[in-house]
PDB file of N, CA and C in Angstrom:
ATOM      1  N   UNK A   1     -21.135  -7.447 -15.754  1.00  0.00           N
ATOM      2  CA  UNK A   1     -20.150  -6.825 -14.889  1.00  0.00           C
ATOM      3  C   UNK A   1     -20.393  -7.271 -13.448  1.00  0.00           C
ATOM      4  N   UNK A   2     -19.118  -7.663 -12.910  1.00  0.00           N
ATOM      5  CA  UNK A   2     -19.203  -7.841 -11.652  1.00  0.00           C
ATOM      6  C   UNK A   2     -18.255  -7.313 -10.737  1.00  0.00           C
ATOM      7  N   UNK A   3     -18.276  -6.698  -9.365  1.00  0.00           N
ATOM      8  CA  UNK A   3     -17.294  -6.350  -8.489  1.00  0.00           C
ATOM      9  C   UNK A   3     -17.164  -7.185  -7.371  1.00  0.00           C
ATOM     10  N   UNK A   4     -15.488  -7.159  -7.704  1.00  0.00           N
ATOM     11  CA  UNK A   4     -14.818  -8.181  -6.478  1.00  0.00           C
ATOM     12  C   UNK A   4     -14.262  -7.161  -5.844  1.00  0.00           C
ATOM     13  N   UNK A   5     -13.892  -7.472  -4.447  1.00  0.00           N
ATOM     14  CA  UNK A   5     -13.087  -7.021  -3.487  1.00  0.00           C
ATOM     15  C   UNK A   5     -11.961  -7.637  -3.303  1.00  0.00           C
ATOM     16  N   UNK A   6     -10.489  -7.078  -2.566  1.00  0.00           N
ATOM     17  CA  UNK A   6      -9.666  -8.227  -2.121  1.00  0.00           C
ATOM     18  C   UNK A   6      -8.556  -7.025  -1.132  1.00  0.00           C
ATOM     19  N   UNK A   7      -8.530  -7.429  -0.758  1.00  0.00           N
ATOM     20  CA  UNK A   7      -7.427  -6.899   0.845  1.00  0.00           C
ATOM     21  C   UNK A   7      -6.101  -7.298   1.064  1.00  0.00           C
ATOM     22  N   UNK A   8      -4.770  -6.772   1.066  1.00  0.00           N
ATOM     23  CA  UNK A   8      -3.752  -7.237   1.022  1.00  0.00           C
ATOM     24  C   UNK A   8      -2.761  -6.271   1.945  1.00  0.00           C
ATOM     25  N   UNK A   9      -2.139  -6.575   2.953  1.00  0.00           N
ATOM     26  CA  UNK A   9      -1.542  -5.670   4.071  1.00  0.00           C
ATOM     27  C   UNK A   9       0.273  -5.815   3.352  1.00  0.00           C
ATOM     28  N   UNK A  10       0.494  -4.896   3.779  1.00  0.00           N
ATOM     29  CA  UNK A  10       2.052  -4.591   3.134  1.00  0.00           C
ATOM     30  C   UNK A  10       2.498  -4.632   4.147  1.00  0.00           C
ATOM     31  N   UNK A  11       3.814  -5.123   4.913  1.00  0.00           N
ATOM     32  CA  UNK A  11       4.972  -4.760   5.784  1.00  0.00           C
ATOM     33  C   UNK A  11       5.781  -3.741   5.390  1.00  0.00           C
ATOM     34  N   UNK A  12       5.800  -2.624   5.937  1.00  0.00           N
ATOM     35  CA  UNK A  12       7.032  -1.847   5.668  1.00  0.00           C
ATOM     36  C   UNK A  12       7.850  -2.275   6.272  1.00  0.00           C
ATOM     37  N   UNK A  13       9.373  -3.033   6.096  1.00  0.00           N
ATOM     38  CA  UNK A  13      10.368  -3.010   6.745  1.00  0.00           C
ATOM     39  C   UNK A  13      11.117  -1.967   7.255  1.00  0.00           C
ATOM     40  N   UNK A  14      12.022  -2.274   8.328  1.00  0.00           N
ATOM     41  CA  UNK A  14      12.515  -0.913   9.179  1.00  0.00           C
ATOM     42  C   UNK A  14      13.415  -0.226   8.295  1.00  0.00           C
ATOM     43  N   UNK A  15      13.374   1.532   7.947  1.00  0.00           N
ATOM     44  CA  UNK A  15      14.034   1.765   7.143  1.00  0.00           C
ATOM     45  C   UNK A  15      14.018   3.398   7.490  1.00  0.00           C
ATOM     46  N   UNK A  16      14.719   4.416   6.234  1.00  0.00           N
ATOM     47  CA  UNK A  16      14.235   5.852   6.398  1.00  0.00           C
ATOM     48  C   UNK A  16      13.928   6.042   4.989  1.00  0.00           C
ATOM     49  N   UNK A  17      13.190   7.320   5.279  1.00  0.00           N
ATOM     50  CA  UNK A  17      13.193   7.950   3.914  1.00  0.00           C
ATOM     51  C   UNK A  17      11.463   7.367   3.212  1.00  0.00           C
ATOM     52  N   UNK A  18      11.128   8.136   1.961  1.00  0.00           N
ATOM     53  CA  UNK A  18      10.096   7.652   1.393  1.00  0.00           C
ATOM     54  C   UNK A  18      10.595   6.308   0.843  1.00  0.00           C
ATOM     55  N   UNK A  19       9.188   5.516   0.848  1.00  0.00           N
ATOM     56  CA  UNK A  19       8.986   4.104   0.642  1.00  0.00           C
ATOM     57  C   UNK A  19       8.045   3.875  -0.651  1.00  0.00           C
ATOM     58  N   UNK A  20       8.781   2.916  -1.403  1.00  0.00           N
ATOM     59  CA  UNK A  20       7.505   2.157  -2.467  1.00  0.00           C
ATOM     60  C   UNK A  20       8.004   0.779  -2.421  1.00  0.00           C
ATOM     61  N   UNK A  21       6.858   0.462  -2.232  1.00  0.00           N
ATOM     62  CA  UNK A  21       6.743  -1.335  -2.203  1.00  0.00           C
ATOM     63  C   UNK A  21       5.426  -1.830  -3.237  1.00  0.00           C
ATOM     64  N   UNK A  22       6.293  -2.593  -4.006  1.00  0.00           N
ATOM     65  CA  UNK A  22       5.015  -3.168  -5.139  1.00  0.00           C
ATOM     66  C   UNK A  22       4.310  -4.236  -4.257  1.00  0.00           C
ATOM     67  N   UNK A  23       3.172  -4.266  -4.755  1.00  0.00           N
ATOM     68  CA  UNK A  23       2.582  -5.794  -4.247  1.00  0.00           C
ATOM     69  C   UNK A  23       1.254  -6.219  -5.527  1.00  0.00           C
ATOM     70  N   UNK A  24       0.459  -6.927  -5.100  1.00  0.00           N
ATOM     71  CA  UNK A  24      -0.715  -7.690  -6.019  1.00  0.00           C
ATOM     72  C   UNK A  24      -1.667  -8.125  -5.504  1.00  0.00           C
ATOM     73  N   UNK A  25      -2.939  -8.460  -6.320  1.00  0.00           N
ATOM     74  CA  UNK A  25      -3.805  -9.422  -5.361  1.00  0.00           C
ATOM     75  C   UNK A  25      -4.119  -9.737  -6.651  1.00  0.00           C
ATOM     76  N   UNK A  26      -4.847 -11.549  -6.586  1.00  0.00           N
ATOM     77  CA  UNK A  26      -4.948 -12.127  -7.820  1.00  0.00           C
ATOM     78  C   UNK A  26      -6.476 -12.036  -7.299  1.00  0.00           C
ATOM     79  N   UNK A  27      -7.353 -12.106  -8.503  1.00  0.00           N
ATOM     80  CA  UNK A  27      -8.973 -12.500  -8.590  1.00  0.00           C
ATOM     81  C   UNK A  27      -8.863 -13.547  -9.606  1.00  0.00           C
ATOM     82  N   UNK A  28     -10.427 -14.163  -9.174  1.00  0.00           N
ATOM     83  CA  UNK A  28     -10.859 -15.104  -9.681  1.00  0.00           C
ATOM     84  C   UNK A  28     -11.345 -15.810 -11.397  1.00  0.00           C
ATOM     85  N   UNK A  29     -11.536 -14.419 -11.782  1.00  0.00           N
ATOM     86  CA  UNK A  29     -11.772 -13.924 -13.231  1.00  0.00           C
ATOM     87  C   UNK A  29     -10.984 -12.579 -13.916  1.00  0.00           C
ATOM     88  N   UNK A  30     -10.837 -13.019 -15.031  1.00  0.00           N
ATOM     89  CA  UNK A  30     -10.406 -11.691 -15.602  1.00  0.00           C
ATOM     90  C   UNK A  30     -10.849 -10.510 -15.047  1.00  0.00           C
ATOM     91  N   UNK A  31      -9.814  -9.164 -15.075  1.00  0.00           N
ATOM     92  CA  UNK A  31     -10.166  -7.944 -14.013  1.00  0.00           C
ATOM     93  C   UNK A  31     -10.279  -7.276 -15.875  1.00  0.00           C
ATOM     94  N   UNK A  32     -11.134  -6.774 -15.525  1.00  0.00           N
ATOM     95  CA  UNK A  32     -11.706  -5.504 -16.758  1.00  0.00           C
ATOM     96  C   UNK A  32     -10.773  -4.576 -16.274  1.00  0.00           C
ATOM     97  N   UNK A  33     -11.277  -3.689 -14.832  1.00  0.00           N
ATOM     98  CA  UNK A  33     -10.780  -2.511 -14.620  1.00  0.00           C
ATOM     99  C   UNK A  33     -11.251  -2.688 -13.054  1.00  0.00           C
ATOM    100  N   UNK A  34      -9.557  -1.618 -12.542  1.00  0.00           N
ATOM    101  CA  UNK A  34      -9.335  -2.142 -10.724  1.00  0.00           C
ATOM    102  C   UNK A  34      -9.081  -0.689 -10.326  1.00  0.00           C
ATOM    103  N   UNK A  35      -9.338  -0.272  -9.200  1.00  0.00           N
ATOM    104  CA  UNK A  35      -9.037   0.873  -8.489  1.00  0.00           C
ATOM    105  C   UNK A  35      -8.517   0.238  -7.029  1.00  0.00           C
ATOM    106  N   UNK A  36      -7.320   0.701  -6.438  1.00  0.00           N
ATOM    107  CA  UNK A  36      -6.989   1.099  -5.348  1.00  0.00           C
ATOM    108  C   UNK A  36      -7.263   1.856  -4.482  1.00  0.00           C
ATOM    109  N   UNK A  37      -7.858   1.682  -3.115  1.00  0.00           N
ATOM    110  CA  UNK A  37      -7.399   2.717  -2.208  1.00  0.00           C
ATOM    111  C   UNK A  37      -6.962   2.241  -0.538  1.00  0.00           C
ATOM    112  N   UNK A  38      -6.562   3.290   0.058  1.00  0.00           N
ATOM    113  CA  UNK A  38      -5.890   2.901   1.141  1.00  0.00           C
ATOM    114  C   UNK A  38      -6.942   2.434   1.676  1.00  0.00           C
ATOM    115  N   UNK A  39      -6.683   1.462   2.611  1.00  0.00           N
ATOM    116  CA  UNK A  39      -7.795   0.593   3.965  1.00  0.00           C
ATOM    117  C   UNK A  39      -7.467   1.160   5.265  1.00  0.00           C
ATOM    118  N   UNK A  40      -5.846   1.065   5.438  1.00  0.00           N
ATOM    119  CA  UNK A  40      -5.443   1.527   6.855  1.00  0.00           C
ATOM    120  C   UNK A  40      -4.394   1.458   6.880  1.00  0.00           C
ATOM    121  N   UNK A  41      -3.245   1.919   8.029  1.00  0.00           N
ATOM    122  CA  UNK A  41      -2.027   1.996   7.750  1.00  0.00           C
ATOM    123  C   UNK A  41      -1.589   1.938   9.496  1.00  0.00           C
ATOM    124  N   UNK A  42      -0.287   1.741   9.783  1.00  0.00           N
ATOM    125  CA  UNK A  42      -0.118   2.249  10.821  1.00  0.00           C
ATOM    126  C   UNK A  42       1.715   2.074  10.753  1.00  0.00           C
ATOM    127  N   UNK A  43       2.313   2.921  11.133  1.00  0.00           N
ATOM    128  CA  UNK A  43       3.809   3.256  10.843  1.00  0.00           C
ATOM    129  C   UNK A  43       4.304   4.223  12.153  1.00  0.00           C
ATOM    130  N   UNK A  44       5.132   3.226  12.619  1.00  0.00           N
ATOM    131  CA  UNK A  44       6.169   3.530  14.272  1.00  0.00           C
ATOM    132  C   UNK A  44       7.476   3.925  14.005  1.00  0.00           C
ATOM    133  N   UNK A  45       7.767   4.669  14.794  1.00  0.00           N
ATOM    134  CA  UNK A  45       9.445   4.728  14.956  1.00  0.00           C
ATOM    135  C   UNK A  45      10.028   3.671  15.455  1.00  0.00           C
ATOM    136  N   UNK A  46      11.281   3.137  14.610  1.00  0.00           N
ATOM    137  CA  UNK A  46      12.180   1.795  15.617  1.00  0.00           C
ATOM    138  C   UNK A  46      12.087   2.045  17.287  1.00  0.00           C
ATOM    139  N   UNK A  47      12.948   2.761  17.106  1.00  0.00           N
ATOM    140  CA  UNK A  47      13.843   3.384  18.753  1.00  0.00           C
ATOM    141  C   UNK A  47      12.784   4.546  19.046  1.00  0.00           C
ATOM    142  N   UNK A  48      12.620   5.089  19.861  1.00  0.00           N
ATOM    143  CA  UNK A  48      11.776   5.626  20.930  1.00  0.00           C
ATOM    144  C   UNK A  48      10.959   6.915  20.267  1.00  0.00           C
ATOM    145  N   UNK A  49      10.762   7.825  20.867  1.00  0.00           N
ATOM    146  CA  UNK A  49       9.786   8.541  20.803  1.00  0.00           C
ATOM    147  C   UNK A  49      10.252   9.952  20.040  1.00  0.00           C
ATOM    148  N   UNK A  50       9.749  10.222  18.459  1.00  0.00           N
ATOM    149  CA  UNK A  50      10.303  11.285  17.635  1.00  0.00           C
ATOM    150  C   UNK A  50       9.183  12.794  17.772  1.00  0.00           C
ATOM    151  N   UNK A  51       9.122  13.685  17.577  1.00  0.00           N
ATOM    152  CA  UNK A  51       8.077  14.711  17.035  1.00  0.00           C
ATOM    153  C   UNK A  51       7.804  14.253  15.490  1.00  0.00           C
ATOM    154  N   UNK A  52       6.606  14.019  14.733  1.00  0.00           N
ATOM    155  CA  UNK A  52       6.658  13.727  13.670  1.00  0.00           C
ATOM    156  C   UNK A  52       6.200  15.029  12.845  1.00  0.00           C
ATOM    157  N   UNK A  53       6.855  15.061  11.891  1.00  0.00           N
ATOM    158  CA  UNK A  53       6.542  16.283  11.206  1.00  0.00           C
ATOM    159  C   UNK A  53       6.017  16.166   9.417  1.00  0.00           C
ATOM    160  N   UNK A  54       5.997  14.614   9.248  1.00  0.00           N
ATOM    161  CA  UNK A  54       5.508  14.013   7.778  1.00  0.00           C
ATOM    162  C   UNK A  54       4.726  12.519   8.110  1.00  0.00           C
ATOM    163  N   UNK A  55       3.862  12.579   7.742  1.00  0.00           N
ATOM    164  CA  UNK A  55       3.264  10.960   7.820  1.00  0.00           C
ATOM    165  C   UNK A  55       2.425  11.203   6.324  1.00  0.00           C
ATOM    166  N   UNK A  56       2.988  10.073   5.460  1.00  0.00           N
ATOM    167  CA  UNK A  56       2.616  10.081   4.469  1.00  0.00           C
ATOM    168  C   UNK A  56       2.109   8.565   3.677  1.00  0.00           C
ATOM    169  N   UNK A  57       0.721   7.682   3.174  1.00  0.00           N
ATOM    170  CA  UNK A  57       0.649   6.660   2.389  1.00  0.00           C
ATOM    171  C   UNK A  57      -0.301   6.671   1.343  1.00  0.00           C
ATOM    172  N   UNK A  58      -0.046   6.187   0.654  1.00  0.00           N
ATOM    173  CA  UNK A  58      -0.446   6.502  -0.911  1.00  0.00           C
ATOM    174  C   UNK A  58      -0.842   5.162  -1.877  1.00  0.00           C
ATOM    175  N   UNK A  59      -1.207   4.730  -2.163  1.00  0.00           N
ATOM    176  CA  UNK A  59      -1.663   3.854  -3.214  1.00  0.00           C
ATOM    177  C   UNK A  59      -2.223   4.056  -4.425  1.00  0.00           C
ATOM    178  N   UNK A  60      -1.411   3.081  -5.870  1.00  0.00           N
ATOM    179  CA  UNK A  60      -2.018   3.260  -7.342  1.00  0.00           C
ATOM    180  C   UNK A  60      -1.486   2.383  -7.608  1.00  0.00           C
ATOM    181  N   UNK A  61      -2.179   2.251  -8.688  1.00  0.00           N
ATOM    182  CA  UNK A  61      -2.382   0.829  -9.638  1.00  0.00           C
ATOM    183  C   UNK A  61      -1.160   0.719 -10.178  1.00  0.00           C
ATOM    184  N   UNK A  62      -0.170  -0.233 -10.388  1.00  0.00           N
ATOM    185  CA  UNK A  62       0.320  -0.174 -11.686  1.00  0.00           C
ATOM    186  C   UNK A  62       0.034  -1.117 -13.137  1.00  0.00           C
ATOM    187  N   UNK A  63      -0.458  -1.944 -12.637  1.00  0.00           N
ATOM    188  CA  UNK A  63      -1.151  -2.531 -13.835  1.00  0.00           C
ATOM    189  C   UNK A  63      -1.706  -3.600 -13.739  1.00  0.00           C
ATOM    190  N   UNK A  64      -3.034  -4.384 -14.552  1.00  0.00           N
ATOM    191  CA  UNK A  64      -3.524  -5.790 -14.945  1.00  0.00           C
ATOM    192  C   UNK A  64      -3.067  -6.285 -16.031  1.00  0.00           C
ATOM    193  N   UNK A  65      -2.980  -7.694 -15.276  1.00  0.00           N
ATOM    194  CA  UNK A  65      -2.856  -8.732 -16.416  1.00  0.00           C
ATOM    195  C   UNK A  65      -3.437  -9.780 -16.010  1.00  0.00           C
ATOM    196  N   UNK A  66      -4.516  -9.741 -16.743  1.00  0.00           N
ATOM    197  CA  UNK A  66      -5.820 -11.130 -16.511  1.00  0.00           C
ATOM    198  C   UNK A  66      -6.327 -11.050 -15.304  1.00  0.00           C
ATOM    199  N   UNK A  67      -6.161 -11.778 -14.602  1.00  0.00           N
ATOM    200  CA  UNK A  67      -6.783 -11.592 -13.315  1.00  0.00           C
ATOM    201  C   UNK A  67      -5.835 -11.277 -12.028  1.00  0.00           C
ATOM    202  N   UNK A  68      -4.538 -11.029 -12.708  1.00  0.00           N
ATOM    203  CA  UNK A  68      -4.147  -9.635 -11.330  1.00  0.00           C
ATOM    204  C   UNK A  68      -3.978  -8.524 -11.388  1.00  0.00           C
ATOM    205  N   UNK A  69      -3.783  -7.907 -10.501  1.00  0.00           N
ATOM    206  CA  UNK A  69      -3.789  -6.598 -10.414  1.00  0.00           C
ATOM    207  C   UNK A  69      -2.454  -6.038  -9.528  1.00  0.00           C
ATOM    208  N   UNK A  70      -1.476  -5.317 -10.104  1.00  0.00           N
ATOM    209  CA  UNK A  70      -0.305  -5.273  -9.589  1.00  0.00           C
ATOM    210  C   UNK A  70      -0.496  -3.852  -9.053  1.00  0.00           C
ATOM    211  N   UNK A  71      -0.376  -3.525  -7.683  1.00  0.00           N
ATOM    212  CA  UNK A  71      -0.113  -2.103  -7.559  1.00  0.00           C
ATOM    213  C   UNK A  71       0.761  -1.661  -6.260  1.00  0.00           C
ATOM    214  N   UNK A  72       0.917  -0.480  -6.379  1.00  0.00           N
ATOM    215  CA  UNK A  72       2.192  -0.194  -5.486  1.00  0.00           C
ATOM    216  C   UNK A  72       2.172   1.347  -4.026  1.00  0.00           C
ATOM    217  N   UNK A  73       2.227   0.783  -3.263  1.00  0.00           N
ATOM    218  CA  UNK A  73       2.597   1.565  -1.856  1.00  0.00           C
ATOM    219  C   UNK A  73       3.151   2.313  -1.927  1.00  0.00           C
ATOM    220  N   UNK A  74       3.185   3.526  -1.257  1.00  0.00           N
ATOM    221  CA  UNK A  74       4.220   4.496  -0.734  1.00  0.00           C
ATOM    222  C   UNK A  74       4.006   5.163  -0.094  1.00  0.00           C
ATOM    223  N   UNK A  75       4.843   5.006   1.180  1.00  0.00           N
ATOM    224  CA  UNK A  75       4.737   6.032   2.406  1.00  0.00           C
ATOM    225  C   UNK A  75       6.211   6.849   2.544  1.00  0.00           C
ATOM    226  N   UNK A  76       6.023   7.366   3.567  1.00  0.00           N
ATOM    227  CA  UNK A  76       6.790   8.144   4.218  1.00  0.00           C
ATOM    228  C   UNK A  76       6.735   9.009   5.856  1.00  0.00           C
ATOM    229  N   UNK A  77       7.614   9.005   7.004  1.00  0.00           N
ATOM    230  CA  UNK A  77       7.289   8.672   8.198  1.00  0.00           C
ATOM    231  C   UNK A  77       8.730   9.448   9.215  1.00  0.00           C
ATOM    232  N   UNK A  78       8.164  10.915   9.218  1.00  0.00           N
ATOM    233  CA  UNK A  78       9.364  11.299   9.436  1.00  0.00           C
ATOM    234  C   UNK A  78       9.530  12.533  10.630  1.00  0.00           C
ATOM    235  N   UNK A  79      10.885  12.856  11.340  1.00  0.00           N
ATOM    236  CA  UNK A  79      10.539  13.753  12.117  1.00  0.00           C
ATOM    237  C   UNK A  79      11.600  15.136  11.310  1.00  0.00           C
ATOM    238  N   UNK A  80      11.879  16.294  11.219  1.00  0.00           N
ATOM    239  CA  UNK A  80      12.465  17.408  11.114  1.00  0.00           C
ATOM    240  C   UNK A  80      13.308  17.442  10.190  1.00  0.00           C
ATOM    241  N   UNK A  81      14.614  16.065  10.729  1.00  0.00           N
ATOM    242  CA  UNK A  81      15.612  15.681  10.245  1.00  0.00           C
ATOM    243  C   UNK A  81      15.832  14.325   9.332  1.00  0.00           C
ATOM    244  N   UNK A  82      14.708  13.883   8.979  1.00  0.00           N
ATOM    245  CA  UNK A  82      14.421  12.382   8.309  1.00  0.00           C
ATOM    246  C   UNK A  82      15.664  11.239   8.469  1.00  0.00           C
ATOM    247  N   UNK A  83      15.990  11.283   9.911  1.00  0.00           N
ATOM    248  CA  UNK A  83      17.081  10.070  10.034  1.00  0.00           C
ATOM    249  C   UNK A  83      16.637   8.933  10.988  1.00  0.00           C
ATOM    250  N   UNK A  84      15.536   9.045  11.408  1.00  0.00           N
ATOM    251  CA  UNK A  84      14.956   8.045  11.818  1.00  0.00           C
ATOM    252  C   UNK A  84      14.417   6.443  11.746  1.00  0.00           C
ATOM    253  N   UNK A  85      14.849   5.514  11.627  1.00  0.00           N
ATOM    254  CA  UNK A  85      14.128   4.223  10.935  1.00  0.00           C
ATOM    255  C   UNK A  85      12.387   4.248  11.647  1.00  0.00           C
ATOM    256  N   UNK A  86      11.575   3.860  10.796  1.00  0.00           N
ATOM    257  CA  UNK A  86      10.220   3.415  11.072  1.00  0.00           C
ATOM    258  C   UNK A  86      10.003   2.042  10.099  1.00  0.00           C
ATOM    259  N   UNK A  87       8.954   1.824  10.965  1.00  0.00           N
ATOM    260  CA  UNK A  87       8.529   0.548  10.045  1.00  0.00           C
ATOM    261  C   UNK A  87       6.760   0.353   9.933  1.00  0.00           C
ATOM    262  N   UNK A  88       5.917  -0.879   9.583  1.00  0.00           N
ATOM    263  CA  UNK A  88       4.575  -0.372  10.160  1.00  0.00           C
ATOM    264  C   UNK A  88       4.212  -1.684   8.887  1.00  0.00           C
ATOM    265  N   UNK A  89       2.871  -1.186   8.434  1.00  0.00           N
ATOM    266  CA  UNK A  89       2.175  -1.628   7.315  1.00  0.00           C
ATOM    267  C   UNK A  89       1.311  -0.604   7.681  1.00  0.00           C
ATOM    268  N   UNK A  90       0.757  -1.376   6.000  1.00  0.00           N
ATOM    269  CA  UNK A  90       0.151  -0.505   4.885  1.00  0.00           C
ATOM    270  C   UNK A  90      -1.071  -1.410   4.283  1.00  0.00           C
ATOM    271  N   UNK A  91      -2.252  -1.431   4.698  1.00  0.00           N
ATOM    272  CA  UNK A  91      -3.479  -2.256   3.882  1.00  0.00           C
ATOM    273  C   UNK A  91      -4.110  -1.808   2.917  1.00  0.00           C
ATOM    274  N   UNK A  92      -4.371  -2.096   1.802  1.00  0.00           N
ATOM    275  CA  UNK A  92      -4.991  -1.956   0.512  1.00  0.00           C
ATOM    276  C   UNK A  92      -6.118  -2.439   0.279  1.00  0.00           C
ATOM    277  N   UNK A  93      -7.202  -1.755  -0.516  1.00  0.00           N
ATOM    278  CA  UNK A  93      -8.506  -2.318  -0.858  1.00  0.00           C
ATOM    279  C   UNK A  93      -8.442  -2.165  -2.285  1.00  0.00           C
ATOM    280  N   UNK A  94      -8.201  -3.170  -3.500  1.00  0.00           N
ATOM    281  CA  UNK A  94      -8.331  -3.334  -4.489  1.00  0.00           C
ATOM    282  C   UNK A  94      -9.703  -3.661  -4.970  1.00  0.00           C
ATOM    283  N   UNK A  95     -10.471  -2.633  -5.626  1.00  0.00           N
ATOM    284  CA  UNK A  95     -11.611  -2.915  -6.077  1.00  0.00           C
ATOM    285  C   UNK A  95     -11.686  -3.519  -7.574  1.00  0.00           C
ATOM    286  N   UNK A  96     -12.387  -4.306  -8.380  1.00  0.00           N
ATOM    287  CA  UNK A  96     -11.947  -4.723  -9.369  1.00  0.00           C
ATOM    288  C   UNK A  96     -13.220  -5.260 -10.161  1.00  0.00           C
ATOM    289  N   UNK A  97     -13.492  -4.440 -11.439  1.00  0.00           N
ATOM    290  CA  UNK A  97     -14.769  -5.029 -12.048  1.00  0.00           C
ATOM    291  C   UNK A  97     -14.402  -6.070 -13.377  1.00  0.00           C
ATOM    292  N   UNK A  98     -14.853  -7.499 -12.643  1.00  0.00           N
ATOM    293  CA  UNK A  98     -14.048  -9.031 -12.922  1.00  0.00           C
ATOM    294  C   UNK A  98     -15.186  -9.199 -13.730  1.00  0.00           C
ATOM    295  N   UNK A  99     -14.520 -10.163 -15.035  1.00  0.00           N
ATOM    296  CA  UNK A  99     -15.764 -11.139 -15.856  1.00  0.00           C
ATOM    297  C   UNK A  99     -16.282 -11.938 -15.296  1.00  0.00           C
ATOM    298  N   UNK A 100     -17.656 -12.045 -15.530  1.00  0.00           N
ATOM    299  CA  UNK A 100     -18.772 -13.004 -15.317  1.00  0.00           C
ATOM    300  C   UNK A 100     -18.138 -13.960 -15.243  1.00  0.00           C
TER     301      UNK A 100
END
């Protein structure tokens, strides 16, 4: 058994409302078994300055196959009335115990 690391930053494009964005990171060897978790995040309002009353990001797996690992984002970034566009990213730390 061995553990790889791998790091992959998401763009949230400018938008409203909760967000899921799939993404991946490939390793070098077959992935046995991978866990996700958040690294860091950071998510702005387009246009100027809101009260925020939800800041929300989330990460899970959705699945391997051989040596990737597909998993998926979701935030959410909001003030009272959720009509705001925000945008930002979202970094991931895919941990992953890869074959020898």
């Amino acid at each position: 058994m061995s553990v790889a690391f791998q790091t992959r930053s998401i763009t949230i494009p400018p938008g409203t409302g909760r967000r899921s964005l799939d993404a991946s990171v490939t390793f070098g060897s077959t992935v046995n078994r991978a866990e996700v978790a958040l690294n860091g995040f950071k998510l702005d309002y387009v246009n100027s300055d809101h009260h925020i009353n939800i800041v929300e990001a989330d990460t899970d797996i959705v699945s391997i196959s051989g040596n990737t690992v597909n998993f998926r984002v979701e935030c959410n970034y909001a003030d009272q009335n959720f009509d705001d566009e925000y945008q930002g990213y979202v970094t991931a730390l895919v941990i992953a115990d890869v074959a020898d």
